[in-house]
PDB file of N, CA and C in Angstrom:
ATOM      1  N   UNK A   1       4.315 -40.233 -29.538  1.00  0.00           N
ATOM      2  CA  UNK A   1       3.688 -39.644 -28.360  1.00  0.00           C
ATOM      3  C   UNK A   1       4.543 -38.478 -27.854  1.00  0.00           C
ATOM      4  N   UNK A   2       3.971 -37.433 -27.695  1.00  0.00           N
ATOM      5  CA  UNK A   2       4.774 -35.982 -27.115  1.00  0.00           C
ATOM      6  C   UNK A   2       4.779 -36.284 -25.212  1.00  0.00           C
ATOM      7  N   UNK A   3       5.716 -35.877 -24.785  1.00  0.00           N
ATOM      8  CA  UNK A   3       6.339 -35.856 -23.528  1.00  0.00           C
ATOM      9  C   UNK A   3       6.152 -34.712 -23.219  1.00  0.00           C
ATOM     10  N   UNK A   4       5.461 -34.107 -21.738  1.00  0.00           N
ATOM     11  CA  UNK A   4       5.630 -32.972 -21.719  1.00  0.00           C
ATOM     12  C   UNK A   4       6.188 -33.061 -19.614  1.00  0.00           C
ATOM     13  N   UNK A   5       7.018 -32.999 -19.619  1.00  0.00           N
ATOM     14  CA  UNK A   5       7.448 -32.346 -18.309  1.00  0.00           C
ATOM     15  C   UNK A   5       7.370 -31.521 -17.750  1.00  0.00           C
ATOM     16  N   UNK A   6       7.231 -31.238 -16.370  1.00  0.00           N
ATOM     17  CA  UNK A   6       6.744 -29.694 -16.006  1.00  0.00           C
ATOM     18  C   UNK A   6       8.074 -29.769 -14.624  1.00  0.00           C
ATOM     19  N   UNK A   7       8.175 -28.509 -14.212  1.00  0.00           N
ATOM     20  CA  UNK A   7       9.108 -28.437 -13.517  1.00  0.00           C
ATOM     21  C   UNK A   7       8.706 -26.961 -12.322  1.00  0.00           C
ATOM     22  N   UNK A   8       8.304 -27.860 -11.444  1.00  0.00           N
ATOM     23  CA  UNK A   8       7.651 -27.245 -10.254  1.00  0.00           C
ATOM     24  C   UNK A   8       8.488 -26.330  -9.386  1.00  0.00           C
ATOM     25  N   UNK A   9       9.592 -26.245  -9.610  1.00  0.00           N
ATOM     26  CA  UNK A   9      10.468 -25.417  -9.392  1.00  0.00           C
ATOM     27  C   UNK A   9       9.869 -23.930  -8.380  1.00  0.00           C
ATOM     28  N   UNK A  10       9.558 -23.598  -9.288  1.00  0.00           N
ATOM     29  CA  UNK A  10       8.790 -22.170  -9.167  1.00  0.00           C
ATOM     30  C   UNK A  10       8.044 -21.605  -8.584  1.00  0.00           C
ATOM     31  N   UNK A  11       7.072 -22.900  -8.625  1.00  0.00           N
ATOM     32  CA  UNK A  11       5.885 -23.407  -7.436  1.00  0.00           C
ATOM     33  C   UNK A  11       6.335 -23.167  -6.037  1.00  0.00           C
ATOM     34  N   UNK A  12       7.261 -24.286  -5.942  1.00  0.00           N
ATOM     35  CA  UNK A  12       7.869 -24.525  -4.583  1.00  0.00           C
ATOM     36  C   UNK A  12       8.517 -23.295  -3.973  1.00  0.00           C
ATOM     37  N   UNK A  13       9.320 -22.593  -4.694  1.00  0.00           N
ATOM     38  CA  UNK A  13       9.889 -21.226  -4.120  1.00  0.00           C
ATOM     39  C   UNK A  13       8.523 -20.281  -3.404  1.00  0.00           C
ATOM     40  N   UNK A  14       7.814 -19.990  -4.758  1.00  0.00           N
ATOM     41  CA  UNK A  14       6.402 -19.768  -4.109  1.00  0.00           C
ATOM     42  C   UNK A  14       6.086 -20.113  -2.916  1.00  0.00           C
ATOM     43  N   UNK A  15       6.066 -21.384  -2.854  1.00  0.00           N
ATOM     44  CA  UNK A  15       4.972 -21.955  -1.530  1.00  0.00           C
ATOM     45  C   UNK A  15       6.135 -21.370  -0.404  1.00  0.00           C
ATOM     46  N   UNK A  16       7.158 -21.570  -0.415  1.00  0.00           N
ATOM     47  CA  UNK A  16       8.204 -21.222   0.463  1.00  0.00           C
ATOM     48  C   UNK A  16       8.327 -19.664   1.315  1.00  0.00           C
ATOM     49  N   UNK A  17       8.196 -19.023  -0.269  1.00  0.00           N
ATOM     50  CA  UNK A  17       7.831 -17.773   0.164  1.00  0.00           C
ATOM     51  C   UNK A  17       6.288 -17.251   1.148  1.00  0.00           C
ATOM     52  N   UNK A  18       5.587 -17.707   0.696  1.00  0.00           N
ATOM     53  CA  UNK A  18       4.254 -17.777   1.283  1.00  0.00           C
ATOM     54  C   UNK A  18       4.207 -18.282   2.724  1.00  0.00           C
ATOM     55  N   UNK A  19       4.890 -19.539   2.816  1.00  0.00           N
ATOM     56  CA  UNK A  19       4.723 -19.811   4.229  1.00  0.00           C
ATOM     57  C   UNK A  19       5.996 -18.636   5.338  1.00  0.00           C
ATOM     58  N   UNK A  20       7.009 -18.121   4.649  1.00  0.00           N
ATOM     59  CA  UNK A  20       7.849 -17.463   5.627  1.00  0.00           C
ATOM     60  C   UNK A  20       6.916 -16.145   5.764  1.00  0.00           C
ATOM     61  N   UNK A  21       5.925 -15.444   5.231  1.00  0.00           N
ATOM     62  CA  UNK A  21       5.140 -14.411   5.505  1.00  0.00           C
ATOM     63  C   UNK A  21       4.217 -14.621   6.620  1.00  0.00           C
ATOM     64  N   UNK A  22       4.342 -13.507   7.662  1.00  0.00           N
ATOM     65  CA  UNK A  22       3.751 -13.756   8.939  1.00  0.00           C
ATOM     66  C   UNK A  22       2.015 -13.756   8.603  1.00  0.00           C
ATOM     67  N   UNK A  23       0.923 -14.366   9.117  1.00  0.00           N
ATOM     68  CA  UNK A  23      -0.410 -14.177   9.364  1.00  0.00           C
ATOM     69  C   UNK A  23      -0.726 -12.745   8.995  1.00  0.00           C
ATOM     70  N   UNK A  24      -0.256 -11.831   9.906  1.00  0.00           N
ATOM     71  CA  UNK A  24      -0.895 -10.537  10.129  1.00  0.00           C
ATOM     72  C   UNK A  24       0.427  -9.342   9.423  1.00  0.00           C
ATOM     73  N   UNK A  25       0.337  -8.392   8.922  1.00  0.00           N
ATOM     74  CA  UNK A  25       1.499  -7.606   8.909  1.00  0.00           C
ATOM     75  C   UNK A  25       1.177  -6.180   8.458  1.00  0.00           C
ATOM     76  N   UNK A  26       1.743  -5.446   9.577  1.00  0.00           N
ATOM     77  CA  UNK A  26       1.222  -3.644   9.194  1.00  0.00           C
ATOM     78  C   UNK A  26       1.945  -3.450   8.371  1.00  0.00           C
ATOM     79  N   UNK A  27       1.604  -2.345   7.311  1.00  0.00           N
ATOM     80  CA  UNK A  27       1.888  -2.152   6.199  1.00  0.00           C
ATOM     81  C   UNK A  27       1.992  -0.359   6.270  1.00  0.00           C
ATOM     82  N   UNK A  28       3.031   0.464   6.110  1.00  0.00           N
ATOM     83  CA  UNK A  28       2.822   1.667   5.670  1.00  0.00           C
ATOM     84  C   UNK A  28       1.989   1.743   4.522  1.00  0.00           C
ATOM     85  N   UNK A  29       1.201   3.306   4.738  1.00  0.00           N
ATOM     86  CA  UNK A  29       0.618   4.004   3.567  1.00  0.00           C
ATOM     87  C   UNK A  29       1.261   3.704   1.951  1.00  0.00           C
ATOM     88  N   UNK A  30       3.186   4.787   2.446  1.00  0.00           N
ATOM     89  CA  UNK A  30       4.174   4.743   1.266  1.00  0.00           C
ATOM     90  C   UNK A  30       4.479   3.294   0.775  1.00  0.00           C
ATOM     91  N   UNK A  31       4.186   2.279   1.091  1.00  0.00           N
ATOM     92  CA  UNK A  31       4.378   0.501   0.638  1.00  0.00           C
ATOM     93  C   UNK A  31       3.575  -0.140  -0.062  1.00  0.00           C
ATOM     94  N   UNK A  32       2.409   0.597   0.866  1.00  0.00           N
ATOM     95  CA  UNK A  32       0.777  -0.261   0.119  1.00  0.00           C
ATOM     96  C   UNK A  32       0.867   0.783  -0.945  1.00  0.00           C
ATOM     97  N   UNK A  33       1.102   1.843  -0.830  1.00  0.00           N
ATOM     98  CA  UNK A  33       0.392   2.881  -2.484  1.00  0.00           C
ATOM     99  C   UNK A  33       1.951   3.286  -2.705  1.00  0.00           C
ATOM    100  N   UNK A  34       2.472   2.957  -3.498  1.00  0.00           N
ATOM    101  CA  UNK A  34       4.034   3.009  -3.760  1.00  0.00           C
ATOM    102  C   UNK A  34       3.294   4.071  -5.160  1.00  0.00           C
ATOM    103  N   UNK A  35       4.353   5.389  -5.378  1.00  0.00           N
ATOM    104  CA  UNK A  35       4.545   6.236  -6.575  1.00  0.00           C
ATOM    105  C   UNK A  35       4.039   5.509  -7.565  1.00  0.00           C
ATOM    106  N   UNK A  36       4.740   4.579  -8.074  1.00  0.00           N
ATOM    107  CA  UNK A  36       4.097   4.267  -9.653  1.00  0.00           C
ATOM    108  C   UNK A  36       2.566   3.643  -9.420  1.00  0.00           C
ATOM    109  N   UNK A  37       2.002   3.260  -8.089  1.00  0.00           N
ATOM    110  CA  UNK A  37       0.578   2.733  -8.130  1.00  0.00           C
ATOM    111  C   UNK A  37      -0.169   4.180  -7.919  1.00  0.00           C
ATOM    112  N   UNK A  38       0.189   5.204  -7.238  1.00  0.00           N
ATOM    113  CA  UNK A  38      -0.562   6.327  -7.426  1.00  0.00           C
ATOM    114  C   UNK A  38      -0.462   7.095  -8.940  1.00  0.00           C
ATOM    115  N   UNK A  39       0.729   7.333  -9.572  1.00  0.00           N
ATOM    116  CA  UNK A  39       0.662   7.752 -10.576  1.00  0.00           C
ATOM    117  C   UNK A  39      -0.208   6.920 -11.568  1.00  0.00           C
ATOM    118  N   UNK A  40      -0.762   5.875 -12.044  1.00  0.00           N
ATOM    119  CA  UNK A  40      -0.916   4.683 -12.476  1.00  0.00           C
ATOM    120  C   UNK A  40      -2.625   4.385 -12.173  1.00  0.00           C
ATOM    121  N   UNK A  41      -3.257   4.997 -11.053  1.00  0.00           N
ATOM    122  CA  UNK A  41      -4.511   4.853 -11.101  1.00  0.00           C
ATOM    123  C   UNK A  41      -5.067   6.240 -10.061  1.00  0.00           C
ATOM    124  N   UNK A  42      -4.218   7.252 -10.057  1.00  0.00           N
ATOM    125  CA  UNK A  42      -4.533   8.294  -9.324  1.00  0.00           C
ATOM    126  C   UNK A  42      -4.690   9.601 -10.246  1.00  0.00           C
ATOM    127  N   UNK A  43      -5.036  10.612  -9.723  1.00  0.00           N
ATOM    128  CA  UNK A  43      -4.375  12.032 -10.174  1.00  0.00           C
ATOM    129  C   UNK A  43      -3.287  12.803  -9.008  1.00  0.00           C
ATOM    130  N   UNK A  44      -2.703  11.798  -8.679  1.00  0.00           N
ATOM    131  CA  UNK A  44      -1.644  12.249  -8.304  1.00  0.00           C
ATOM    132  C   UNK A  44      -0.738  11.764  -7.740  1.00  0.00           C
ATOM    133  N   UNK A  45       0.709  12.156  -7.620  1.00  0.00           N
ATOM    134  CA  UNK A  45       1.773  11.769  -7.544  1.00  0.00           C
ATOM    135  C   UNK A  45       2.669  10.337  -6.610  1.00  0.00           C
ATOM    136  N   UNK A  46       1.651  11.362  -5.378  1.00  0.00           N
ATOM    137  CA  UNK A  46       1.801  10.111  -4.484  1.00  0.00           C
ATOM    138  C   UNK A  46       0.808   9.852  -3.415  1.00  0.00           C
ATOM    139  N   UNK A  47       0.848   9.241  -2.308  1.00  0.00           N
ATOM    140  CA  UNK A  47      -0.324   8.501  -1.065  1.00  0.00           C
ATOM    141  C   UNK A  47      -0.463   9.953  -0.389  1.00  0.00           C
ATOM    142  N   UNK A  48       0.845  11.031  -0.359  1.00  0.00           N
ATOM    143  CA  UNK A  48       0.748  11.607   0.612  1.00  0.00           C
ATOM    144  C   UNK A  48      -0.010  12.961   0.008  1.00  0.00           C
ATOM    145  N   UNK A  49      -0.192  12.937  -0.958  1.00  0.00           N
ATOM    146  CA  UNK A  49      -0.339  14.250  -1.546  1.00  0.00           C
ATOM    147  C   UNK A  49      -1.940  13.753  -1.973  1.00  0.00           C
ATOM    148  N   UNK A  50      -2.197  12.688  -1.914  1.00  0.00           N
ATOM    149  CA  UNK A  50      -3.839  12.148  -1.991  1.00  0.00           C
ATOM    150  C   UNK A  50      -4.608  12.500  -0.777  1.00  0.00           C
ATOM    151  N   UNK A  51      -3.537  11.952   0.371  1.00  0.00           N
ATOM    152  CA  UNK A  51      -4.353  11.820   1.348  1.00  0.00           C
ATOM    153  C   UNK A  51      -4.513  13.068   1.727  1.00  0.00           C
ATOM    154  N   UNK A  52      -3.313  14.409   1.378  1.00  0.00           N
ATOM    155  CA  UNK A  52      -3.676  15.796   1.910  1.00  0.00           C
ATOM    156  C   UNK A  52      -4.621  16.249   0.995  1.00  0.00           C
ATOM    157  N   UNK A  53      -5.159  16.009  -0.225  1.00  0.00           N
ATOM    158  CA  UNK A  53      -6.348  16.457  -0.919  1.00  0.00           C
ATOM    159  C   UNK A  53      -7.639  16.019   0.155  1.00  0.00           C
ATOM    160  N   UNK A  54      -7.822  14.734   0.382  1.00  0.00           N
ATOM    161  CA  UNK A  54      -8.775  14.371   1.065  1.00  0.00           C
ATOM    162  C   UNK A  54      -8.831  15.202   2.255  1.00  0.00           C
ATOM    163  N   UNK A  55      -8.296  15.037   2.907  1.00  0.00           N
ATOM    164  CA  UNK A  55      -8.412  15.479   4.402  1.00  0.00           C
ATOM    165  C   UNK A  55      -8.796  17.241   4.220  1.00  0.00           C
ATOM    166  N   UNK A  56      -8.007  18.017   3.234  1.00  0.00           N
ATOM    167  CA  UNK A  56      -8.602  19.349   2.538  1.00  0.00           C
ATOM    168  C   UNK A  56      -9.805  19.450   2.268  1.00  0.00           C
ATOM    169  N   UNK A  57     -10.300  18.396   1.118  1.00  0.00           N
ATOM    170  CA  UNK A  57     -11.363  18.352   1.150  1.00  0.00           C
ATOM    171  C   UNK A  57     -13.090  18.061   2.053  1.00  0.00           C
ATOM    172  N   UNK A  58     -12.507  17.603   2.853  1.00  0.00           N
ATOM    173  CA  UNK A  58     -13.425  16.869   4.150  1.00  0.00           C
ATOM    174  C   UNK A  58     -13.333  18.093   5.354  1.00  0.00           C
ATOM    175  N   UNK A  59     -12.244  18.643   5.431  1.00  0.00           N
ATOM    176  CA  UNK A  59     -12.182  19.595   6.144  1.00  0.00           C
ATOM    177  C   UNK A  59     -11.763  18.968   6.991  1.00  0.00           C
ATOM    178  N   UNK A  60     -10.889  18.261   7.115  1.00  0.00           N
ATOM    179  CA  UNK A  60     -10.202  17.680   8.104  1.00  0.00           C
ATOM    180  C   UNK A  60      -9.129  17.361   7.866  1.00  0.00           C
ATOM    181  N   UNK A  61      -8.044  18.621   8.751  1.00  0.00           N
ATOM    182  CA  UNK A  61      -6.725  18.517   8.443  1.00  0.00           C
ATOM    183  C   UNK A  61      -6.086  16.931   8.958  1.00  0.00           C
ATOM    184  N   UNK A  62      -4.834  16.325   8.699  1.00  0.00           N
ATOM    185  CA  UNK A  62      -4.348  15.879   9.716  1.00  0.00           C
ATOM    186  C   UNK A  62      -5.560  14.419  10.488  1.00  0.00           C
ATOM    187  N   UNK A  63      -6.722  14.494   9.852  1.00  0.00           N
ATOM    188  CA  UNK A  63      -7.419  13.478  10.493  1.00  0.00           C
ATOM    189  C   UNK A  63      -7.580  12.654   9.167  1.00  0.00           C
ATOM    190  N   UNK A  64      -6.935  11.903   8.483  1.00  0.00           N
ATOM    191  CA  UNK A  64      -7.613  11.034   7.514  1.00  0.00           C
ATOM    192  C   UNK A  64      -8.398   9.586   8.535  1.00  0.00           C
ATOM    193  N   UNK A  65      -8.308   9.548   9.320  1.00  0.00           N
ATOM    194  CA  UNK A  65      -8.959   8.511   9.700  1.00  0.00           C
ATOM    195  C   UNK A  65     -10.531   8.733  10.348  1.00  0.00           C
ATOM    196  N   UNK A  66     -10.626  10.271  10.202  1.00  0.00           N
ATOM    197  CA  UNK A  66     -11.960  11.012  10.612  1.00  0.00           C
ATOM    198  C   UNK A  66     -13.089  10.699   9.509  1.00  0.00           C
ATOM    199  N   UNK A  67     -12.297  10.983   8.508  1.00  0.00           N
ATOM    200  CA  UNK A  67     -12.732  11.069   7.242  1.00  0.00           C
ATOM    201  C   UNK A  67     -14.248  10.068   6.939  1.00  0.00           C
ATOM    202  N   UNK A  68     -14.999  10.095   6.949  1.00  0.00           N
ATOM    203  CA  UNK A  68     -16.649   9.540   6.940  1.00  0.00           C
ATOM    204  C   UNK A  68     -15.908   8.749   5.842  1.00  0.00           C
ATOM    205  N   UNK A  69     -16.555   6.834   5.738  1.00  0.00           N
ATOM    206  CA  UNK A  69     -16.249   6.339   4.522  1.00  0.00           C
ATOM    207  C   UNK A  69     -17.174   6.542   3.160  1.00  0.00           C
ATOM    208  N   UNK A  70     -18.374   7.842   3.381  1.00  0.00           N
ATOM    209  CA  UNK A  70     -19.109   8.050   2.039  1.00  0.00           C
ATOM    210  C   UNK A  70     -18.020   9.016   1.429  1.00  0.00           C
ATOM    211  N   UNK A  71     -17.501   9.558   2.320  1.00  0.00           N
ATOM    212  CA  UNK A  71     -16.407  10.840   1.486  1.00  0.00           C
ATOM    213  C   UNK A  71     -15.464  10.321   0.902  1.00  0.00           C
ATOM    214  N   UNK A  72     -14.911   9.433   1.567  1.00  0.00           N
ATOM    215  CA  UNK A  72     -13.481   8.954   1.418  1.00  0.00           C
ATOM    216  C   UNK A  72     -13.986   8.104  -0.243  1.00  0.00           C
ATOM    217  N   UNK A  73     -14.969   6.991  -0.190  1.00  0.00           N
ATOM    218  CA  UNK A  73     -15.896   7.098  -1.752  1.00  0.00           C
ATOM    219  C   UNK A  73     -15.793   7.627  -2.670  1.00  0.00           C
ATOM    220  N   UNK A  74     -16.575   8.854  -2.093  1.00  0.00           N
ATOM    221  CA  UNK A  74     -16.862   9.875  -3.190  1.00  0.00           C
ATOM    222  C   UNK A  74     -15.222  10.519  -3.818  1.00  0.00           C
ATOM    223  N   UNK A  75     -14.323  10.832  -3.180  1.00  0.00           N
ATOM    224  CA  UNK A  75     -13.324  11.462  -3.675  1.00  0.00           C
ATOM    225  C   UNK A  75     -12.384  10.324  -4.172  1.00  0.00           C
ATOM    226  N   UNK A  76     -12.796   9.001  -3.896  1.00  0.00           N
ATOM    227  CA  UNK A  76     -12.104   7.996  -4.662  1.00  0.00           C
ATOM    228  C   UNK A  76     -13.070   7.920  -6.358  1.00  0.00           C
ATOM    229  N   UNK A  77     -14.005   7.859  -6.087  1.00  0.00           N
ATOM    230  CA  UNK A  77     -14.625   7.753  -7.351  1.00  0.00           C
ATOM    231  C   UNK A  77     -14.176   9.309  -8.356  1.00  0.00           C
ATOM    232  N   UNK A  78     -14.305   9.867  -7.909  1.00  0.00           N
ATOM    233  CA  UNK A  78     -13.477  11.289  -8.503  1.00  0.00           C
ATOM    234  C   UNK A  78     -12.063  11.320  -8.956  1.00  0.00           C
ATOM    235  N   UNK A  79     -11.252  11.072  -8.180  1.00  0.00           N
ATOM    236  CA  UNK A  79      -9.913  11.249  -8.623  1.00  0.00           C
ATOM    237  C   UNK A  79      -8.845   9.718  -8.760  1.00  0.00           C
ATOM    238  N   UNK A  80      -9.574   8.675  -8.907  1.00  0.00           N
ATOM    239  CA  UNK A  80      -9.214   7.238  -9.370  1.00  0.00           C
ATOM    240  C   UNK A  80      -9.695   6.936 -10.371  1.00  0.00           C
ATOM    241  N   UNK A  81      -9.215   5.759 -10.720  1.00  0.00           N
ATOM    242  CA  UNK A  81      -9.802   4.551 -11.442  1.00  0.00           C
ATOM    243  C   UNK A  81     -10.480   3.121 -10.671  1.00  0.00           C
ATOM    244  N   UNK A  82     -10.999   4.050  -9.284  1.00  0.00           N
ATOM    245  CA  UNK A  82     -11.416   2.748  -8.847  1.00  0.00           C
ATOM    246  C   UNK A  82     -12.894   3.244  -7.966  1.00  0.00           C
ATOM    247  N   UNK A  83     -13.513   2.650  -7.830  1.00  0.00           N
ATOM    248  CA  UNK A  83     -15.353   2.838  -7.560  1.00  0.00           C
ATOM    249  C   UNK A  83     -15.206   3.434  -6.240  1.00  0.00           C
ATOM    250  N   UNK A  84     -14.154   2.893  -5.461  1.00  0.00           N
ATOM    251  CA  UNK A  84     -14.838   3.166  -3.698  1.00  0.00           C
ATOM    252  C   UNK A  84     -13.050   3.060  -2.939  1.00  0.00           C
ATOM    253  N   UNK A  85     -13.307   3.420  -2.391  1.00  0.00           N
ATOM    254  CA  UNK A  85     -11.704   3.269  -0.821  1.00  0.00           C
ATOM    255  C   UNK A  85     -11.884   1.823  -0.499  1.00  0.00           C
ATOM    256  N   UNK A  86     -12.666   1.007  -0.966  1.00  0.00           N
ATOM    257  CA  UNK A  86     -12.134  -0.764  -0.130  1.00  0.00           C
ATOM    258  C   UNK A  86     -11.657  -1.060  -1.818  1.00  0.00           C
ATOM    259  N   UNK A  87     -11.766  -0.900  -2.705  1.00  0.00           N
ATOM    260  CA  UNK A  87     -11.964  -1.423  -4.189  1.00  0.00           C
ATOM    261  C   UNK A  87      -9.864  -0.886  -4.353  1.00  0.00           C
ATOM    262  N   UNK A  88      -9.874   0.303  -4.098  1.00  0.00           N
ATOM    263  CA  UNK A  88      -8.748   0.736  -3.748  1.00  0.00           C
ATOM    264  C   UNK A  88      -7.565   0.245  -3.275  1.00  0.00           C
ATOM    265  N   UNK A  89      -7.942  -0.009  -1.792  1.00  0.00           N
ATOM    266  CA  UNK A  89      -7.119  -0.627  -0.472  1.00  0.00           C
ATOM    267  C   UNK A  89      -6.767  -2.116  -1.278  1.00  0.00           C
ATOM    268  N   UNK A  90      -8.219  -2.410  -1.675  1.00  0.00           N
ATOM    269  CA  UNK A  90      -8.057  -4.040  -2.283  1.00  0.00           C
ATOM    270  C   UNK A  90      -7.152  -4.547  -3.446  1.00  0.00           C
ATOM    271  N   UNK A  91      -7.131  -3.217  -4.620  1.00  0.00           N
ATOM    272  CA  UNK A  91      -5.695  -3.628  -5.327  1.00  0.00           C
ATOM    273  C   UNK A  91      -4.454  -3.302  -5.145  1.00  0.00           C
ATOM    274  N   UNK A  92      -4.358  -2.245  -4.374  1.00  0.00           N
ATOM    275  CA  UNK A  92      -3.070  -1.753  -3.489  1.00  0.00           C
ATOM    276  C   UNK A  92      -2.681  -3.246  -2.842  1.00  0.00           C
ATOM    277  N   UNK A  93      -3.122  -3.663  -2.000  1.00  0.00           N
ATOM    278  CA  UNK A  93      -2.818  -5.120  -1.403  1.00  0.00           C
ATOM    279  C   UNK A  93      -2.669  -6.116  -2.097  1.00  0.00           C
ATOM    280  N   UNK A  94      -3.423  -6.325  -3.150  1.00  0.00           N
ATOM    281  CA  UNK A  94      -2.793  -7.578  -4.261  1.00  0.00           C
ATOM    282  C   UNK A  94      -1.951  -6.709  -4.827  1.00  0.00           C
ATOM    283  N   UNK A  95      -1.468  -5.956  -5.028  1.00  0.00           N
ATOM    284  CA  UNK A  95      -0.413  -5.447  -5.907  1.00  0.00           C
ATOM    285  C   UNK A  95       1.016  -5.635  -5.082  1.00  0.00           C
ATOM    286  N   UNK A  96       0.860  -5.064  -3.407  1.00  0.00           N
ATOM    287  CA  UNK A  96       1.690  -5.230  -2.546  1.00  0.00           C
ATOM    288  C   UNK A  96       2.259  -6.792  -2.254  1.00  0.00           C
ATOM    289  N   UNK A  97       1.555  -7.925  -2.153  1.00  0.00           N
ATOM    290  CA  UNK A  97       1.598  -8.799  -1.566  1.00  0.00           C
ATOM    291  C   UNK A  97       2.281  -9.932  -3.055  1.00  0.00           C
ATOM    292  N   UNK A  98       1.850  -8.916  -4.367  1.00  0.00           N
ATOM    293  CA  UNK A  98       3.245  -9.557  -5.523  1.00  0.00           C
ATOM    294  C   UNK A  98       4.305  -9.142  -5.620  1.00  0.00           C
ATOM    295  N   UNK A  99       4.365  -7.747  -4.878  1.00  0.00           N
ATOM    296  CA  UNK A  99       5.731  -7.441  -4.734  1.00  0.00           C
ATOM    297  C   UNK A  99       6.522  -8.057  -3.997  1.00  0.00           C
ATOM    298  N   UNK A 100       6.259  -8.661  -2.760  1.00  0.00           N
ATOM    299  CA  UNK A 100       6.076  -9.158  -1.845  1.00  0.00           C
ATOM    300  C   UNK A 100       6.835 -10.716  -1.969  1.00  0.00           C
ATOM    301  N   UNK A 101       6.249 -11.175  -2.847  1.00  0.00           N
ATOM    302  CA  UNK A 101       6.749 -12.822  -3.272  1.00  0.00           C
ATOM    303  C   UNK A 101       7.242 -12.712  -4.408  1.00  0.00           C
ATOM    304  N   UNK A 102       7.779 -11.641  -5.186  1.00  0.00           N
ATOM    305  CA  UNK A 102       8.709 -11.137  -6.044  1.00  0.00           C
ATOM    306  C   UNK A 102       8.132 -11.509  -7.507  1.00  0.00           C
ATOM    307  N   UNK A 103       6.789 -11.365  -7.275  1.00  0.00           N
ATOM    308  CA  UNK A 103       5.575 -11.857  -8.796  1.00  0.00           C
ATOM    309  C   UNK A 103       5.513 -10.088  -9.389  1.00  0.00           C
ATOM    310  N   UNK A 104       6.397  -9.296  -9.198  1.00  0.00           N
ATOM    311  CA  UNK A 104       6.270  -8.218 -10.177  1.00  0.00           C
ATOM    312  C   UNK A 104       7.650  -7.375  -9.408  1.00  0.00           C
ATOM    313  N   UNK A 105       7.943  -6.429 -10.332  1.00  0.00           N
ATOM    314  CA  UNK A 105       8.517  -5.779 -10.135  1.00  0.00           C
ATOM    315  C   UNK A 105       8.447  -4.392  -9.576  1.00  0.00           C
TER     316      UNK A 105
END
């Protein structure tokens, strides 16, 4: 008969980690879209040099939060690998939140 042991170890650090993370937590732009996640599913370098295309493009300096969410869309579907600005936000945040509990580097 084969024995197989498991060793939860890993788990538990996990869960540990998870519970010391607060409910709610603001997040900079430069954290959630870190260089290698813009280079990596963008055309470009970094969050800040995205977000000044957008706001160029929309005609709105300085206002990315003006920005209509069909535009903000449309210029995600253009210059990503991802369909829409929530599809976006949404792997930026699972990507953040493994950095986070030290599940990537």
């Amino acid at each position: 008969m084969v024995e197989f042991t498991f060793d939860d170890g890993g788990l538990k650090d996990l869960q540990k980690k998870l519970e010391a993370l607060p409910e709610e937590q603001s997040v900079t732009f430069d954290k959630l879209f870190p260089d290698a996640f813009m280079v990596a599913h963008t055309d470009f370098a970094t969050i800040q040099a995205f977000v000044d295309a957008m706001e160029a493009e929309a005609n709105k300096p300085d206002a990315f939060w003006d920005i209509p969410e069909t535009a903000k869309d449309s210029f995600v579907q253009r210059q990503t690998t991802f369909a829409d600005w929530e599809e976006m936000k949404g792997q930026a945040g699972e990507e953040w939140m493994a950095r986070e509990l030290g599940l990537e580097e």
